[in-house]
Protein backbone atom coordinates (compact mmCIF):
# COMPACT_ATOMS: atom_id res chain seq x y z
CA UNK A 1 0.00 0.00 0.00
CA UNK A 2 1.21 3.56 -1.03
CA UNK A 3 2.01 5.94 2.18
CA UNK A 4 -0.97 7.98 2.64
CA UNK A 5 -3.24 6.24 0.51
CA UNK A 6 -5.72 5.59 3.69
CA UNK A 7 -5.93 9.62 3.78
CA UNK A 8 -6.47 9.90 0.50
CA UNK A 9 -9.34 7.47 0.31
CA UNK A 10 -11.46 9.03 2.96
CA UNK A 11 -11.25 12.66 1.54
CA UNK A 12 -14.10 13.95 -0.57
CA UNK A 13 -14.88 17.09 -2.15
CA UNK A 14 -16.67 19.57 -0.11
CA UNK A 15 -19.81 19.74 -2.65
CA UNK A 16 -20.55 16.34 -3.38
CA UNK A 17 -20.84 15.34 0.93
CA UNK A 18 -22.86 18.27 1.29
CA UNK A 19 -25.35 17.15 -1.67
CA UNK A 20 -24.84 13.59 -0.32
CA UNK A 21 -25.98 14.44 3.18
CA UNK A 22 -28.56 17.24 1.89
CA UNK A 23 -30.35 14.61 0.12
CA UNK A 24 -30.14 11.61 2.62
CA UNK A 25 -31.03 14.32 5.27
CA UNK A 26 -34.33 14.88 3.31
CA UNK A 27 -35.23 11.87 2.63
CA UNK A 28 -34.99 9.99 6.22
CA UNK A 29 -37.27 13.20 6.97
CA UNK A 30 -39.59 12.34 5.06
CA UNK A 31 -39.60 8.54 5.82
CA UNK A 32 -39.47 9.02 9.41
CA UNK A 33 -42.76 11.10 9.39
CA UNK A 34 -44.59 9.20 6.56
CA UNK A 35 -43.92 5.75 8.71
CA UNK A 36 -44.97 7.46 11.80
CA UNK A 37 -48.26 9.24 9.98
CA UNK A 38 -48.94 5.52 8.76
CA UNK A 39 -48.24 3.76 11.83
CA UNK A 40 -50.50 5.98 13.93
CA UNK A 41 -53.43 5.89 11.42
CA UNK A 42 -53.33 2.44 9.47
CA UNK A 43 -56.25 3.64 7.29
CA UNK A 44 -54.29 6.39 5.95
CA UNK A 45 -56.67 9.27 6.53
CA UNK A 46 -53.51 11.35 8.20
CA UNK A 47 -52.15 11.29 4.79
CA UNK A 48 -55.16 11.69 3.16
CA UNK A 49 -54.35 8.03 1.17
CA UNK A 50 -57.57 5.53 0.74
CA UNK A 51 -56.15 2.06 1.48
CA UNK A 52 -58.10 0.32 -1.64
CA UNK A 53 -54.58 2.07 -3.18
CA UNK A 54 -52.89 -0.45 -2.41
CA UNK A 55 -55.38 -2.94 -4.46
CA UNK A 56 -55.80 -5.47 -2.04
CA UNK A 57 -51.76 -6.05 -1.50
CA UNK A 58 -51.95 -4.62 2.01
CA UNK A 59 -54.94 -4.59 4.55
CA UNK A 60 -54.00 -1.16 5.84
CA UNK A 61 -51.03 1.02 5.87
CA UNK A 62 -49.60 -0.47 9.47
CA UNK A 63 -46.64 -2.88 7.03
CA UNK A 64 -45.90 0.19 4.83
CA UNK A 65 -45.27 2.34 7.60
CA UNK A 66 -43.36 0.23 9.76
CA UNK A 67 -41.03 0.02 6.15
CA UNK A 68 -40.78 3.06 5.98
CA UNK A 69 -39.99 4.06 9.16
CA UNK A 70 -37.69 1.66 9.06
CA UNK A 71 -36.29 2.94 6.27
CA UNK A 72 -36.09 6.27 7.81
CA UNK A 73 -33.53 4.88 10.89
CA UNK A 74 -31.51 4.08 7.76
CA UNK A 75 -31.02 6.95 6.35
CA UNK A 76 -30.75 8.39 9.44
CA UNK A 77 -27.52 6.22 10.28
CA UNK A 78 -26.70 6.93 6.74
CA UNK A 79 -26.68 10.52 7.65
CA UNK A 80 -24.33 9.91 10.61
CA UNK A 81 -22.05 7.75 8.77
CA UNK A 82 -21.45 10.03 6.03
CA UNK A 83 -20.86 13.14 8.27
CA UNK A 84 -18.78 11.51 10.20
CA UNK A 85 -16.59 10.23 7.24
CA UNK A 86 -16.52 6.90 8.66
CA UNK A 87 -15.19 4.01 6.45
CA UNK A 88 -18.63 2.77 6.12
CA UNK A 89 -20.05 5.92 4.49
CA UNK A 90 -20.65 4.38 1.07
CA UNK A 91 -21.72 1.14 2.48
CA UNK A 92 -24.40 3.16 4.57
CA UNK A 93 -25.54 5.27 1.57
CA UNK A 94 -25.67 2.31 -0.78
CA UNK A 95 -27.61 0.35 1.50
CA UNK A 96 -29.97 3.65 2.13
CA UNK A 97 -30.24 5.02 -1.41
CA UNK A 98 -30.75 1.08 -2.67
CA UNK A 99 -33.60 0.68 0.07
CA UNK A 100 -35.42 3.90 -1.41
CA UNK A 101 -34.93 2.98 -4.87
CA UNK A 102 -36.62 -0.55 -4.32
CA UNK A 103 -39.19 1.13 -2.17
CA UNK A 104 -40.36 3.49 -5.17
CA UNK A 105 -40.23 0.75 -7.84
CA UNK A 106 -42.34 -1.48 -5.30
CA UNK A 107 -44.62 1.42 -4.46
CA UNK A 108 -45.24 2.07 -7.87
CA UNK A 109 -45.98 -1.74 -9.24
CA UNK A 110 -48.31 -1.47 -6.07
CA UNK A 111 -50.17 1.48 -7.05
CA UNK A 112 -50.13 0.68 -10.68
CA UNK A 113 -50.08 4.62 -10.99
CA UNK A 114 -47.29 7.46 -10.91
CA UNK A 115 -47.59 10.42 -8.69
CA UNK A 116 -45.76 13.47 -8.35
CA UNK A 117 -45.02 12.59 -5.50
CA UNK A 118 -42.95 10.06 -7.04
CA UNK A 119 -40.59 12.85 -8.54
CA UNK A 120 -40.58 15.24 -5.25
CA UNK A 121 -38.91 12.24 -3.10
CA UNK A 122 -37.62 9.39 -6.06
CA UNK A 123 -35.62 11.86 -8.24
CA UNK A 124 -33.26 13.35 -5.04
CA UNK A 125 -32.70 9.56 -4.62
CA UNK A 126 -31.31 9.09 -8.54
CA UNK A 127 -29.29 12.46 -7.75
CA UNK A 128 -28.17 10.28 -4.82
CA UNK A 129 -27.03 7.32 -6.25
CA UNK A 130 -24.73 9.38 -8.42
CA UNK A 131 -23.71 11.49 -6.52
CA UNK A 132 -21.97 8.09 -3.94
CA UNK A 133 -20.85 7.01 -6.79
CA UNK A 134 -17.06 8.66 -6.38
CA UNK A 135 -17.39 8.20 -2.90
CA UNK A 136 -17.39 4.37 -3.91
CA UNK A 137 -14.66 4.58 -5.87
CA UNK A 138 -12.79 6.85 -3.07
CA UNK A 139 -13.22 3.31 -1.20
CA UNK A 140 -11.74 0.74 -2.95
CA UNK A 141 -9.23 0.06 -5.42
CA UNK A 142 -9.28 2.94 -8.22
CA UNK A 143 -8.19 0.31 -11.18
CA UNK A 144 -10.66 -1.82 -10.45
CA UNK A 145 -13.62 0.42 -9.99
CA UNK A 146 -12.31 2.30 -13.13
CA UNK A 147 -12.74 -1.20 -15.16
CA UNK A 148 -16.13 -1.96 -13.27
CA UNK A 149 -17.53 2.10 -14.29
CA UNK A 150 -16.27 1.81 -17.52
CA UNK A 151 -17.98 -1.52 -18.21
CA UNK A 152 -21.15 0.20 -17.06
CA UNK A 153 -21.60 2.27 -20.35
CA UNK A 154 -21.37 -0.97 -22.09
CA UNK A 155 -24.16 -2.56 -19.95
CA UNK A 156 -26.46 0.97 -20.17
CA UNK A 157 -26.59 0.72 -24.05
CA UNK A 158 -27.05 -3.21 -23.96
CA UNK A 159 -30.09 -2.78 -21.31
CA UNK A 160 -31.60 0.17 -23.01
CA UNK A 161 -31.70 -2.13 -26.72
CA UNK A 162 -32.88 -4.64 -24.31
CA UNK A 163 -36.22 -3.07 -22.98
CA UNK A 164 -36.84 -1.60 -26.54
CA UNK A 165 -37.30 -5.29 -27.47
CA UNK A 166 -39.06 -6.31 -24.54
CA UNK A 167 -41.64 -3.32 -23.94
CA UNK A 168 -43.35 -3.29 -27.06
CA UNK A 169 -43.70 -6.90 -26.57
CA UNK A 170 -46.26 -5.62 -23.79
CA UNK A 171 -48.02 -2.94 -25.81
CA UNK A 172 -50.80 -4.90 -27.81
CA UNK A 173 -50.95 -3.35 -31.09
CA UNK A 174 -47.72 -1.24 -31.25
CA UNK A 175 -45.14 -1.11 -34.05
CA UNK A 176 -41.91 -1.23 -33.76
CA UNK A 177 -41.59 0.26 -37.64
CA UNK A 178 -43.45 2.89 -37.40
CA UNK A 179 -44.22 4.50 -33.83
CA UNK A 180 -41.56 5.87 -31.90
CA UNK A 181 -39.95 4.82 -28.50
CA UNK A 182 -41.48 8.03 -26.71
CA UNK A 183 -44.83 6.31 -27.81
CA UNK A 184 -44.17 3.27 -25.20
CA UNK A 185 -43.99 5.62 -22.41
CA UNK A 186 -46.84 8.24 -23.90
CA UNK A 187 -49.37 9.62 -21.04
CA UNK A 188 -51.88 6.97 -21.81
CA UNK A 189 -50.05 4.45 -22.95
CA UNK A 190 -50.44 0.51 -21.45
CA UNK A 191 -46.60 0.46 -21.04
CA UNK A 192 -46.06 3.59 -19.11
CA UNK A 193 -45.37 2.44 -16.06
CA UNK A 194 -43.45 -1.05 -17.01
CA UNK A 195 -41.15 2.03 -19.33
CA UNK A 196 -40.42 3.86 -16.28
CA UNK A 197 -39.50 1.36 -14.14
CA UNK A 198 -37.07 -0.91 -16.66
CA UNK A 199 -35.26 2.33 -17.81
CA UNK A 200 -34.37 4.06 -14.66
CA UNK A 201 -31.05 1.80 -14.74
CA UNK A 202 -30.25 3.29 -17.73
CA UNK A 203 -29.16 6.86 -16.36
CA UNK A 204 -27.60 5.03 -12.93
CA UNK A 205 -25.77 2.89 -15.21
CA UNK A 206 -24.49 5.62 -18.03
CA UNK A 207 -24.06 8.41 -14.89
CA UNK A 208 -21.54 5.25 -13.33
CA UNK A 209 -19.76 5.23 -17.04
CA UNK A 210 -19.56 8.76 -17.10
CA UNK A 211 -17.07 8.69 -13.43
CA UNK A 212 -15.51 5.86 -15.08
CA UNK A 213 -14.39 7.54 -17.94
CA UNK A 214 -13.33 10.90 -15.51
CA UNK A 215 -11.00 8.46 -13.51
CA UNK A 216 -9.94 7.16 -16.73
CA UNK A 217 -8.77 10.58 -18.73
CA UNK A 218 -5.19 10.79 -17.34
CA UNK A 219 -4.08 13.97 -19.03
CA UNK A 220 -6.74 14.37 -21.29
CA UNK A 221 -9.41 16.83 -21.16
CA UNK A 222 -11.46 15.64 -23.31
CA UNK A 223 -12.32 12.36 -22.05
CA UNK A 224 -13.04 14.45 -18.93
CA UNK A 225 -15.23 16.80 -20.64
CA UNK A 226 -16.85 13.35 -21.87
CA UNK A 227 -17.43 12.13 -18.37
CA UNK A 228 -18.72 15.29 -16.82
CA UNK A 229 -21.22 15.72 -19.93
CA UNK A 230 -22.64 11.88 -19.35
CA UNK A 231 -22.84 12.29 -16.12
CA UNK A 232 -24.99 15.36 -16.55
CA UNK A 233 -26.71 13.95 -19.16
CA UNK A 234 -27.83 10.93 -17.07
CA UNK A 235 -28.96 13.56 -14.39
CA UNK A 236 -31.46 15.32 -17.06
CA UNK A 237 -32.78 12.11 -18.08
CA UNK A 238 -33.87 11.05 -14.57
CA UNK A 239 -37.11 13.17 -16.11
CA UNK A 240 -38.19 12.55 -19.66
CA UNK A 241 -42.08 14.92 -19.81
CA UNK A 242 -43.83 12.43 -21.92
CA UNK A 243 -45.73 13.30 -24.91
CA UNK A 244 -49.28 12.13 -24.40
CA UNK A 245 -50.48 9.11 -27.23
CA UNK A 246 -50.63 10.23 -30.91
CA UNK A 247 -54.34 10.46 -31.17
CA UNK A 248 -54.68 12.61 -28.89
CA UNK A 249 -52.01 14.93 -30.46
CA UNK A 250 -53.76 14.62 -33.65
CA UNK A 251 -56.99 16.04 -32.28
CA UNK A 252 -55.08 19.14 -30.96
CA UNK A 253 -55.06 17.71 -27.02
CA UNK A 254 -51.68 18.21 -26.57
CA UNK A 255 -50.04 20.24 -23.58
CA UNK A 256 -46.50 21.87 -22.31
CA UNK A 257 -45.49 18.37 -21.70
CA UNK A 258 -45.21 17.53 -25.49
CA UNK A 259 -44.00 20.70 -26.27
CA UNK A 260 -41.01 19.87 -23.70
CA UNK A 261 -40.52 16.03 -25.02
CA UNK A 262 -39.44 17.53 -27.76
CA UNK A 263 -36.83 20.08 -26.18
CA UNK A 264 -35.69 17.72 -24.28
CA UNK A 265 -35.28 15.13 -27.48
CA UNK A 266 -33.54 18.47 -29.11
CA UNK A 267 -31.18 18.54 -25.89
CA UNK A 268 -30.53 14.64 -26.02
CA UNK A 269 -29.37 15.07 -29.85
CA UNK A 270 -27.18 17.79 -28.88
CA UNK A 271 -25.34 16.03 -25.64
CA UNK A 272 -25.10 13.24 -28.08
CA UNK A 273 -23.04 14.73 -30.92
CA UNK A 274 -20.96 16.33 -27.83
CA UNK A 275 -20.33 13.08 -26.37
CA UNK A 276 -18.91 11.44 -30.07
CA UNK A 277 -17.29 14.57 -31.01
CA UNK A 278 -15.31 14.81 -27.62
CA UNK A 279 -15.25 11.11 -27.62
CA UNK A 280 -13.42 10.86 -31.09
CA UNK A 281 -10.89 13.74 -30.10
CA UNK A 282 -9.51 11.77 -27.18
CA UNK A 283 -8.78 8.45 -29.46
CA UNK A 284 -7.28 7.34 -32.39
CA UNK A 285 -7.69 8.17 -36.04
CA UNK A 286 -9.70 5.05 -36.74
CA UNK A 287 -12.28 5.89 -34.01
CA UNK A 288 -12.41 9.19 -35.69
CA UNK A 289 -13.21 7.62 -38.58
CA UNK A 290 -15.76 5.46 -37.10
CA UNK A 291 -17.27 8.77 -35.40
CA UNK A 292 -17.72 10.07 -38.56
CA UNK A 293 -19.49 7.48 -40.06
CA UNK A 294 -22.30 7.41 -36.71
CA UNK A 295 -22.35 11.36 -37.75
CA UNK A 296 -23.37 10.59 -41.27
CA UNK A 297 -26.01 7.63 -39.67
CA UNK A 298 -27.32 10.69 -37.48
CA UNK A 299 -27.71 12.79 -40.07
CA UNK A 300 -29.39 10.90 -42.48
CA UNK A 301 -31.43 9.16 -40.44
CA UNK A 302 -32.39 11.68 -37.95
CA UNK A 303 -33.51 14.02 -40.98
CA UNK A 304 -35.76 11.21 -41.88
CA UNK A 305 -37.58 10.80 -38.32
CA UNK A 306 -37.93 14.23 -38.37
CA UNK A 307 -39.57 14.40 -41.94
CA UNK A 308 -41.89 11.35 -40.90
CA UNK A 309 -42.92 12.76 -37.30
CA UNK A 310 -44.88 15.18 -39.02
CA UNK A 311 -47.91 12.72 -39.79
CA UNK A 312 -48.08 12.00 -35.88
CA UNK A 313 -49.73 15.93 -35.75
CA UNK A 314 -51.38 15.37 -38.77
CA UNK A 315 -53.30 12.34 -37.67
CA UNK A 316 -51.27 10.70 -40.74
CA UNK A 317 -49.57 7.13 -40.75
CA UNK A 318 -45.68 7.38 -39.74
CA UNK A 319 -44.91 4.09 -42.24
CA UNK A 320 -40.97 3.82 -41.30
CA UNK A 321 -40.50 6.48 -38.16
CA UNK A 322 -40.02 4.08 -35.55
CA UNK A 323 -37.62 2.13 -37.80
CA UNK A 324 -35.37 5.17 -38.74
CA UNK A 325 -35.60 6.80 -35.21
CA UNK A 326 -34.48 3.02 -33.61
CA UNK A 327 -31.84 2.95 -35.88
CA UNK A 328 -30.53 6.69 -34.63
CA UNK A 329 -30.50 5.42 -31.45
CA UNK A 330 -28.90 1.94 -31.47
CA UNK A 331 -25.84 3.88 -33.51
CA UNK A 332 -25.28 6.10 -31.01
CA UNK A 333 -25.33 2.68 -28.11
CA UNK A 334 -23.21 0.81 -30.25
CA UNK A 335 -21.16 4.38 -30.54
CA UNK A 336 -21.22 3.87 -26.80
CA UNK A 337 -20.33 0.38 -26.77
CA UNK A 338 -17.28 0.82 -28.78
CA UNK A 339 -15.89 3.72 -26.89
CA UNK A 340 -16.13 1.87 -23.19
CA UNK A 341 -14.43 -1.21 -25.01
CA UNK A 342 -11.56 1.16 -26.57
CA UNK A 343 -11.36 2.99 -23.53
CA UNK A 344 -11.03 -0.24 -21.08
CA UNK A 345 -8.31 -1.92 -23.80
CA UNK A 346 -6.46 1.06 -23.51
CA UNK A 347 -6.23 0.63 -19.89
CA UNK A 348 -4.09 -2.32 -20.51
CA UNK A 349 -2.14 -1.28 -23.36
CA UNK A 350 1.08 1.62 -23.22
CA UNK A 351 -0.04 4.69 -23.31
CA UNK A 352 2.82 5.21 -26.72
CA UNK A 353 0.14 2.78 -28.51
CA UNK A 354 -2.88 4.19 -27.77
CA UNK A 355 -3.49 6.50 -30.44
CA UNK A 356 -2.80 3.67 -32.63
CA UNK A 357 -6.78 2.48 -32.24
């Protein structure tokens, strides 16, 4: 072990164990006094909740609130752990932050509904989760988280191709060819919730790539302009406002939400030409290349969802939209894929080779 190495592990910067202990500070608040509000009044009428919520899963609200309370002494040690800087800090916010997230996902399979409650007290969690993230890697051996992060953005892209198979599976009458992925999560839409829940792993896990890649830049700045811009990309897409189902927005129902899917989709296009162009500056003339080439595939094919998303307003068939926006997308995850693979070989490689990929 390297003199001083101990020391070095426990320190953190100052802004990310404030946000750390802001948000687990918050939210064993707010499950100490939700579990107690339940646990005094089972029938939920302090929180102004009927129990036929629950659909039958629960009698009353006496096993939720125990839960939660219990889930509140978590946090609470969580809190104490962290301030404290004890060795067991990221243990104690893993365990905390992992107990919420599993609480929301049961909550809402439960409820078979989302709330906005769900965002006031689910999204600081996401934040969360990222946010221990470095402490985690401040913890244990740097090469070997950096190989574990980096294999992360690997495992986002595979998981997010993986629910765009399975979901529409689940949506009786949907096609894959011609409606768009936004369309499986549409207000409305039978899939909505099942969306939701599979795809929240796909931020935690990019947001984990994104430190992976900031421990792995060495010298470079680019590959840490790359990591900071994932991992703030991952932190926008903990909320995605949801257009509402196309025949609705065909007879002129739509609201601010669709107007903002679409920012946000403007947004997503934009972080993604950052992320390649960055991406492509920090390797090898052959990745270059290959960077190029996804350019030209966004391009083209982006100019064609555009062109076809037009008949969605117009209460016109989209014939090939959902084929030439999936292929947009998968060339940017494979784009992903390819970069955490030449990123982890060159890892293991010298560094006089490496702009040789």
């Amino acid at each position: 072990m390297v003199p001083g190495y101990t020391q070095k592990k426990i320190e953190q910067p100052r802004w990310q164990w404030i946000t750390l202990l802001v948000i687990i500070g918050y939210e064993a608040a707010g499950c100490l006094l939700g579990g107690i509000m339940l646990i005094a009044a089972p029938d939920g009428r302090y929180m102004n909740m009927p129990v036929d919520i629950m659909h039958n899963i629960f009698p009353d609200f006496l096993i939720p609130g125990m839960l939660l309370f219990g889930l509140g002494i978590l946090n609470t040690m969580a809190f104490i752990s962290i301030f404290r800087k004890a060795g067991s800090d990221w243990l104690m916010a893993g365990l905390a932050l992992g107990g919420l997230l599993t609480w929301f996902v049961t909550e809402i399979m439960i409820l078979q509904e989302l709330h906005w409650l769900h965002a006031m007290w689910g999204l600081p969690v996401l934040l969360g989760c990222v946010i221990a993230i470095p402490l985690i890697i401040l913890r244990h051996d740097k090469d070997g988280m950096q190989k574990i992060l980096l294999t992360c953005g690997i495992l986002s892209s595979l998981w997010y191709i993986a629910i765009n198979v399975y979901v529409p599976v689940k949506y009786e009458g949907y096609n894959i060819f011609s409606q768009a992925p936004s369309e499986l999560s549409a207000i409305g839409s039978p899939t909505r919730i099942l969306w939701n829940l599979l795809v929240v792993l796909y931020p935690l896990l990019f947001a984990a790539f994104g430190w992976g890649v900031r421990q792995s830049a060495g010298n470079s700045p680019y590959l840490r302009i790359v990591g900071s811009l994932v991992i703030v990309y991952s932190i926008l897409n903990f909320y995605w406002p949801p257009m509402h189902r196309r025949e609705m927005i065909a007879a002129g129902a739509g609201t601010l939400t669709d107007t903002l899917h679409i920012v946000w989709a403007i947004m997503t296009l934009i972080f993604m030409v950052l992320f390649m162009g960055f991406g492509a500056a920090a390797l090898g003339k052959r990745f270059r290349v290959y960077t190029i080439l996804t350019f030209l595939v966004f391009i083209v094919f982006g100019t064609l969802t555009f062109m076809a998303s037009a008949g969605i307003k117009a209460g016109q068939p989209t014939p090939w939209m959902g084929l030439y926006e999936r292929i947009n997308i998968s060339s940017f995850m494979i784009w992903v894929i390819v970069f955490a693979s030449a990123l982890l070989r060159k890892r293991t490689i010298p560094s006089t080779n490496s702009q040789a990929d």
